[in-house]
Protein backbone atom coordinates (compact mmCIF):
# COMPACT_ATOMS: atom_id res chain seq x y z
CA UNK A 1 -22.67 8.78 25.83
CA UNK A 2 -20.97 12.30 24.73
CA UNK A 3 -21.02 13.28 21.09
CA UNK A 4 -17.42 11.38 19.70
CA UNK A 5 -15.60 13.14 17.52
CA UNK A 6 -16.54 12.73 13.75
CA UNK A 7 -14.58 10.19 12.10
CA UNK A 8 -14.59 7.20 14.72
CA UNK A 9 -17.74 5.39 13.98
CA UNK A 10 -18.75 6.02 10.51
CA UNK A 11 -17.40 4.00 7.62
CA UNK A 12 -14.06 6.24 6.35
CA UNK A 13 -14.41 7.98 3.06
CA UNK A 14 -12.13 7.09 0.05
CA UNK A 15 -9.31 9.08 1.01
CA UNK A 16 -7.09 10.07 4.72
CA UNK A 17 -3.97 11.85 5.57
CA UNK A 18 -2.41 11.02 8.85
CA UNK A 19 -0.45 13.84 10.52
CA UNK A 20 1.41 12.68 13.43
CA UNK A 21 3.70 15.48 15.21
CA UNK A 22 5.62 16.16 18.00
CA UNK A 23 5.58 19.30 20.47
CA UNK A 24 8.43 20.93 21.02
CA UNK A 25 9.47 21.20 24.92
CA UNK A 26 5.52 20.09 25.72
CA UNK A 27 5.99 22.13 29.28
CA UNK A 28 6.26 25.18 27.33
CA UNK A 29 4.07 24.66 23.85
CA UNK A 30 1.90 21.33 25.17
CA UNK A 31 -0.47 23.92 26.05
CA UNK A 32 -0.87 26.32 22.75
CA UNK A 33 -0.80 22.86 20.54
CA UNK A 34 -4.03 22.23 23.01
CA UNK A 35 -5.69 25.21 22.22
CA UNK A 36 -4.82 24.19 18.13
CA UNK A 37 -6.19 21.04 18.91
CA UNK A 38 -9.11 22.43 20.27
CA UNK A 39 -9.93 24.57 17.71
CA UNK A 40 -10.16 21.50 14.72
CA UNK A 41 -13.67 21.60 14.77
CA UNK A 42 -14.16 24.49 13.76
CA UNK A 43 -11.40 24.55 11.46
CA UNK A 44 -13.17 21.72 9.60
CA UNK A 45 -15.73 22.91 9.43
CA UNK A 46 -14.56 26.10 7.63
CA UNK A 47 -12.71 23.99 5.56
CA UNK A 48 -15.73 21.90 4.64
CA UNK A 49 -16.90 24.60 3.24
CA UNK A 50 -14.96 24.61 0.19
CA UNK A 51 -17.14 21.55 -0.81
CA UNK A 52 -19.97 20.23 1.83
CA UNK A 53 -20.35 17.05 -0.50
CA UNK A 54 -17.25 15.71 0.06
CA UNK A 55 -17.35 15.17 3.93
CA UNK A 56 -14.33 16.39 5.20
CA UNK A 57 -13.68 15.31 8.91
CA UNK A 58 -10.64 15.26 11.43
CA UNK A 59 -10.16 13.09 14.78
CA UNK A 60 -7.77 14.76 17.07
CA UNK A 61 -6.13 12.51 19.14
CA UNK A 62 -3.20 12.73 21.66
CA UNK A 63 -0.30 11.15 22.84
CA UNK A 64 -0.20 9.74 26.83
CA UNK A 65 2.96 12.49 27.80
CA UNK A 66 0.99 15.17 26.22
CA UNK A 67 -1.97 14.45 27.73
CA UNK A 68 -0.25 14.93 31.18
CA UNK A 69 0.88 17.95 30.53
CA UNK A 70 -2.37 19.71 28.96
CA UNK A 71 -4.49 17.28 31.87
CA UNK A 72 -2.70 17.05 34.95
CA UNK A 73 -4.21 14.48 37.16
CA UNK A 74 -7.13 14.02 35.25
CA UNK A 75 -6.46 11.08 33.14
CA UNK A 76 -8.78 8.66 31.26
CA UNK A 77 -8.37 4.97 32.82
CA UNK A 78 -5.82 2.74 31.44
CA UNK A 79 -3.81 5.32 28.96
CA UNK A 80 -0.79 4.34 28.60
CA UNK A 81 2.25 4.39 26.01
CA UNK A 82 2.71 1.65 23.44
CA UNK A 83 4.86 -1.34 24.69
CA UNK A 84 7.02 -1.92 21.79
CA UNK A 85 8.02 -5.67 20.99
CA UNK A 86 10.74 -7.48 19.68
CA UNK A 87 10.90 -11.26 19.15
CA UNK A 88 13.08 -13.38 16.92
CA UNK A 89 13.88 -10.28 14.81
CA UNK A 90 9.65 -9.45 14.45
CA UNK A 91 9.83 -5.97 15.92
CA UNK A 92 6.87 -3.53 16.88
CA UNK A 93 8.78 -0.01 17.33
CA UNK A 94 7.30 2.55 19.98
CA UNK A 95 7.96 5.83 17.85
CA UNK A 96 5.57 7.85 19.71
CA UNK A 97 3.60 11.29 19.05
CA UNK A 98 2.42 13.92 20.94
CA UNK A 99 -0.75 14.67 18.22
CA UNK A 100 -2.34 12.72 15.37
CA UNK A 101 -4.47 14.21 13.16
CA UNK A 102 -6.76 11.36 11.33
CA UNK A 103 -8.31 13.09 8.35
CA UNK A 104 -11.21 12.32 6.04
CA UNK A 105 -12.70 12.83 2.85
CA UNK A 106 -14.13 11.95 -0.64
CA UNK A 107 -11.16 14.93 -2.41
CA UNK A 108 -7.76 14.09 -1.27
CA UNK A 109 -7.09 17.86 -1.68
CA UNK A 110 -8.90 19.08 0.69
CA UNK A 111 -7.29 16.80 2.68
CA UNK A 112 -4.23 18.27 1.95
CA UNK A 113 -5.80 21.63 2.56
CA UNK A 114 -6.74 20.94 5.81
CA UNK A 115 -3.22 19.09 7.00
CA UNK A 116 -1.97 22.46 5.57
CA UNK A 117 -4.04 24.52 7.81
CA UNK A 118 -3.40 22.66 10.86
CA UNK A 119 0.49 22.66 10.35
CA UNK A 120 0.34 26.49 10.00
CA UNK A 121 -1.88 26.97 13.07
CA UNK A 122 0.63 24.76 14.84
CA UNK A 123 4.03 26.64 13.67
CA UNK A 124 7.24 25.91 14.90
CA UNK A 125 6.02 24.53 17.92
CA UNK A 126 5.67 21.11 16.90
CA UNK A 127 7.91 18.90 14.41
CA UNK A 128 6.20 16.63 11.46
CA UNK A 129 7.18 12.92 12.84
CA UNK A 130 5.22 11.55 9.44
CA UNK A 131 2.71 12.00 6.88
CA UNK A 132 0.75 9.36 5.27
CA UNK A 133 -2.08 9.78 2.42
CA UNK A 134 -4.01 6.89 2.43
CA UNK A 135 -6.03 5.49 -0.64
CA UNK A 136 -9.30 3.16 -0.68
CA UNK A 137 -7.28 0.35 -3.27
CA UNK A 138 -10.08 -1.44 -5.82
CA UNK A 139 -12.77 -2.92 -3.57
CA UNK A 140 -10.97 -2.10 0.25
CA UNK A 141 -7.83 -4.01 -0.13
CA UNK A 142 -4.62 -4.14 1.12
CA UNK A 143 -2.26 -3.60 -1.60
CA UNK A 144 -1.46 -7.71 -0.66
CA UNK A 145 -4.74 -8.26 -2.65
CA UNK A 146 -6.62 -9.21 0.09
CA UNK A 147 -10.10 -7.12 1.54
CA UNK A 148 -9.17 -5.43 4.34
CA UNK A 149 -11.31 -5.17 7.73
CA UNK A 150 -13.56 -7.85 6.55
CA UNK A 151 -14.31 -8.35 10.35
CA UNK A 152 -14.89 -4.56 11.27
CA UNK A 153 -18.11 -3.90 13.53
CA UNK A 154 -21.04 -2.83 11.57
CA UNK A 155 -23.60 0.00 12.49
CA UNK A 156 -24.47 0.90 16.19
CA UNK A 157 -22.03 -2.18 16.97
CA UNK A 158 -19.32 0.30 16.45
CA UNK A 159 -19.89 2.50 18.80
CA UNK A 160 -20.18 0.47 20.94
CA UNK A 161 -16.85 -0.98 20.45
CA UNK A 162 -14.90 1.92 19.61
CA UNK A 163 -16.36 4.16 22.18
CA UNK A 164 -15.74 4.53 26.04
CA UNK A 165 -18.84 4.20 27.89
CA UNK A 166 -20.09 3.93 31.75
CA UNK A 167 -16.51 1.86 32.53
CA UNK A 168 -15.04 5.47 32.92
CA UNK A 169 -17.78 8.22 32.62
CA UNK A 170 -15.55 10.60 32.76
CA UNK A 171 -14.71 10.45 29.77
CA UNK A 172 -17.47 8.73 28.06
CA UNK A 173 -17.35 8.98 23.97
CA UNK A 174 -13.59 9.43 23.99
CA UNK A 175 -11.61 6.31 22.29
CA UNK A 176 -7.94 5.42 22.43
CA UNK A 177 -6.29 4.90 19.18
CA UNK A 178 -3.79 2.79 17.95
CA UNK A 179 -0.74 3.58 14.88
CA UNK A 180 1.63 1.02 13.22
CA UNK A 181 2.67 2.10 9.25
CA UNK A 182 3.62 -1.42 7.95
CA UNK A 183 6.35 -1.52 4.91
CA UNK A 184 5.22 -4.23 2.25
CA UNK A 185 7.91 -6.62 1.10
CA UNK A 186 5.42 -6.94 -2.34
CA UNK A 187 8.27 -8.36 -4.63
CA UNK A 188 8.14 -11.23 -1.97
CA UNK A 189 4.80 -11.50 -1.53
CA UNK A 190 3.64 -10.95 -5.26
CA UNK A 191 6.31 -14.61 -5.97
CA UNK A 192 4.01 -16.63 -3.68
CA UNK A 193 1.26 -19.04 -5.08
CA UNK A 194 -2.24 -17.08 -4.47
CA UNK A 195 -2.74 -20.53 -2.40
CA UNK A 196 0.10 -20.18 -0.06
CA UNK A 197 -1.08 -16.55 0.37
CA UNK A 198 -4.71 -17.32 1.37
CA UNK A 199 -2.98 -19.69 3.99
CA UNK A 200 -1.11 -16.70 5.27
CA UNK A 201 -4.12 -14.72 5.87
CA UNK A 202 -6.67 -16.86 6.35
CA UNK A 203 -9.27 -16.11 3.62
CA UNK A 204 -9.57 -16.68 -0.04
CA UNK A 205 -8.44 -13.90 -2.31
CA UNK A 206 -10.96 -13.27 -4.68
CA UNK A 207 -14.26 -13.05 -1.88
CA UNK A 208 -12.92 -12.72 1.13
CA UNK A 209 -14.61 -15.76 2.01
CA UNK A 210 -12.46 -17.28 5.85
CA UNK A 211 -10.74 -20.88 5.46
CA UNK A 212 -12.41 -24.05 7.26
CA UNK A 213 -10.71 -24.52 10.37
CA UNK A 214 -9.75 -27.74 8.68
CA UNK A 215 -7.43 -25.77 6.48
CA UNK A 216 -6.60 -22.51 7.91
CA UNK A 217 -3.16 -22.98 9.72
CA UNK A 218 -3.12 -21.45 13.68
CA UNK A 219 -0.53 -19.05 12.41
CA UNK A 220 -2.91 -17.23 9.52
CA UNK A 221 -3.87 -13.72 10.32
CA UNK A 222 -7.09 -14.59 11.19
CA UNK A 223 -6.24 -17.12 13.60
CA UNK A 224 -3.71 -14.97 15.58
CA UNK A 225 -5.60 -12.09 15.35
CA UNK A 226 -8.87 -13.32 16.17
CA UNK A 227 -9.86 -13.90 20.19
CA UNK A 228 -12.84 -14.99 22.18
CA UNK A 229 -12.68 -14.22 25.63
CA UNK A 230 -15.69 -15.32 27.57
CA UNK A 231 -17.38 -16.59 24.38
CA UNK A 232 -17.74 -13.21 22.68
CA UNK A 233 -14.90 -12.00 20.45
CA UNK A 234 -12.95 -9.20 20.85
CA UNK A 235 -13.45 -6.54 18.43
CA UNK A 236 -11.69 -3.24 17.11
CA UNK A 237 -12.56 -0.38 15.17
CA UNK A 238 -10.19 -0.64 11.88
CA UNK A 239 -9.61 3.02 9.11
CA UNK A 240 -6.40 1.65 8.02
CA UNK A 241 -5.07 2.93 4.38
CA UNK A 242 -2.82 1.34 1.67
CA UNK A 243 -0.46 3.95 1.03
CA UNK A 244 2.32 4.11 -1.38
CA UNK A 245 5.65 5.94 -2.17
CA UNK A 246 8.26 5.81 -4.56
CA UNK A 247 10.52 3.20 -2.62
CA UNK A 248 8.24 2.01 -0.64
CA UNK A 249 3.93 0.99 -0.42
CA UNK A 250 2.61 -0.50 2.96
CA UNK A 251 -0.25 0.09 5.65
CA UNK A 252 -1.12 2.82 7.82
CA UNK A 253 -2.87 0.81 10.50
CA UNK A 254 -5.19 2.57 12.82
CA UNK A 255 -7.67 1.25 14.85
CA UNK A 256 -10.29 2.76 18.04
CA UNK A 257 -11.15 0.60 21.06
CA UNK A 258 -12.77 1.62 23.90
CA UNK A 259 -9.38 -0.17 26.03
CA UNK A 260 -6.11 -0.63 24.93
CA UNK A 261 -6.00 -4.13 26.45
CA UNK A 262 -7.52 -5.49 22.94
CA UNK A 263 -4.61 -3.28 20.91
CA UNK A 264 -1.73 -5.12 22.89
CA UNK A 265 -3.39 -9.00 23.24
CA UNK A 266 -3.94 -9.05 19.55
CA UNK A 267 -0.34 -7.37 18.62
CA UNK A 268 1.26 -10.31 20.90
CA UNK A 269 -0.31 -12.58 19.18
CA UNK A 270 0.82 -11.28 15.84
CA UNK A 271 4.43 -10.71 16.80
CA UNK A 272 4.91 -14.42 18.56
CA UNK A 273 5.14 -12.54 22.25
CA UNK A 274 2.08 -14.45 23.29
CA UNK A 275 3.88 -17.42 25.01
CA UNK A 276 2.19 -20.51 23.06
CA UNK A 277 5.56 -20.38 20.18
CA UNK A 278 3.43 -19.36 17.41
CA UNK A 279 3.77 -16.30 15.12
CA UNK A 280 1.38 -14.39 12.77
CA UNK A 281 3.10 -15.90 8.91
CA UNK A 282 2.27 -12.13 7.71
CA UNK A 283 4.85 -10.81 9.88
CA UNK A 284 7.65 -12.90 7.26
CA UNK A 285 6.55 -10.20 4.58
CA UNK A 286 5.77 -6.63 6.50
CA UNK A 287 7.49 -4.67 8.77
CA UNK A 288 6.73 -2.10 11.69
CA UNK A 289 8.14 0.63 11.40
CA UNK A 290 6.33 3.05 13.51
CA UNK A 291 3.86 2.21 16.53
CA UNK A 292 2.31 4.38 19.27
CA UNK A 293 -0.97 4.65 21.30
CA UNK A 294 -2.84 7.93 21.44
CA UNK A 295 -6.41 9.33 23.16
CA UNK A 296 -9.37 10.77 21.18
CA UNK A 297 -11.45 12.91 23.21
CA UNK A 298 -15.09 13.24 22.60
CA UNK A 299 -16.04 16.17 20.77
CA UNK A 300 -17.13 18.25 24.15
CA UNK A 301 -13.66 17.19 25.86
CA UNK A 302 -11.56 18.11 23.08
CA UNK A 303 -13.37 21.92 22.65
CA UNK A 304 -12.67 21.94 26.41
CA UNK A 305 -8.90 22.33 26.06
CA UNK A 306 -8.90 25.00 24.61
């Protein structure tokens, strides 16, 4: 498999900033935000420098429209946009983004530092369509109170699952990517007895620990978000952040798969679109407000652009 970039498969450090932008008139700038692109690597690693023991990394992924433009007729199988979804007022918004920079580290700082970087290397040829700074919250929760990615792949496993392979060797080690920020409704949530919540998600508060099937209604979390296909169940690569602002604290959610058939099954599932009249019961306290799919080259593809 070629190299993937940095911060796919190991665990994500205490601290990310999201950068999602937009290119200007992509016939005309698509390909100079490439070359940007291009040159990440060694941007972090100059960066890095400042201090090696926090572990500063950046994925560089990009959007399906920009991808045709910097990689005409060369296309990785199955990229696609984001189908956006609306059912009985549950909406999934396709916001879109031509570039997302996922960034990583143990000093939010130099997180900043870097985003800074990259938005002046960029200059006015792309616009800032959002900027999150994530936060590890206590043990990896959601700022619900429950653990977060309690089912994430562990060790080689998440390569495997996060990674393209010999399905499309072409571009082996790349990974698509999938964005939603979530907005909290936490003076809702916070009124509900802890039991009622653990019924929502699935799993007890305190460990983590999943509800009998006895108990755990078919429209917890878990249950809706949770597939077998074939006897083995289908698995994604979660870094999503708790992030908060002054009006408003929610979920960057970002996940890798090696096909974006997982992304949209689960989603439907979630958002009631799934055809068997059932609904995700988070859904009644969060909201989409942003959603789009994006490509991660591996590390040799993405140098290649430039």
């Amino acid at each position: 498999m070629s190299q993937p970039q940095a911060g796919i498969v190991p665990e994500p450090s205490p601290y990310a900033l999201f950068l999602l932008v937009r290119v200007h008139d992509p016939a005309r700038n698509g390909r100079a935000a490439a070359r940007v692109a291009a040159g990440i690597p060694a941007l972090v690693r100059k960066t890095a420098a400042i201090d090696t023991r926090a572990k500063l990394v950046c994925t560089v992924s990009l959007g399906p429209e920009l991808w045709d433009v910097v990689s005409p007729g060369k296309r990785p199988k199955g990229l696609r946009p984001f189908k956006a979804l609306d059912v009985d007022g549950r909406r999934a918004p396709n916001t879109g983004g031509d570039l997302l920079f996922h960034i990583l580290s143990k000093r939010e700082d130099l997180n900043v530092e870097l985003a800074l970087r990259i938005q002046r290397g960029l200059g006015d040829t792309v616009e800032v369509m959002d900027e999150v700074h994530g936060f590890r919250y206590l043990d990896s929760r959601d700022l619900t109170g429950f653990i977060d990615g309690t089912e994430n792949p562990k060790g080689k496993a998440r390569a495997a699952v996060a990674c393209i392979g010999t399905e499309d060797p072409s571009f082996a080690g790349g990974s698509f990517v999938f964005t939603q920020r979530y907005v909290h409704n936490l003076q809702q949530w916070v009124t509900l007895p802890e039991k009622e919540q653990a019924n929502i998600i699935g799993r007890r508060k305190r460990d983590s620990k999943e509800l009998s099937d006895k108990v755990k209604p078919p429209t917890a979390h878990i249950s809706r978000v949770v597939i077998e296909e074939d006897g083995e169940e289908l698995e994604i690569v979660r870094h999503s952040f708790p992030y908060a602002r002054a009006k408003e604290a929610g979920l960057f959610f970002i996940a890798y798969n090696k096909t974006i058939d997982t992304f949209e099954k689960m989603l439907s599932r979630m958002m009631g679109a799934s055809g068997d009249g059932l609904h995700d019961h988070l859904m009644d306290h969060t909201r989409a407000v942003s959603g789009a799919i994006f490509f991660a080259p591996s590390l040799p593809a993405l140098k290649s652009l430039g």
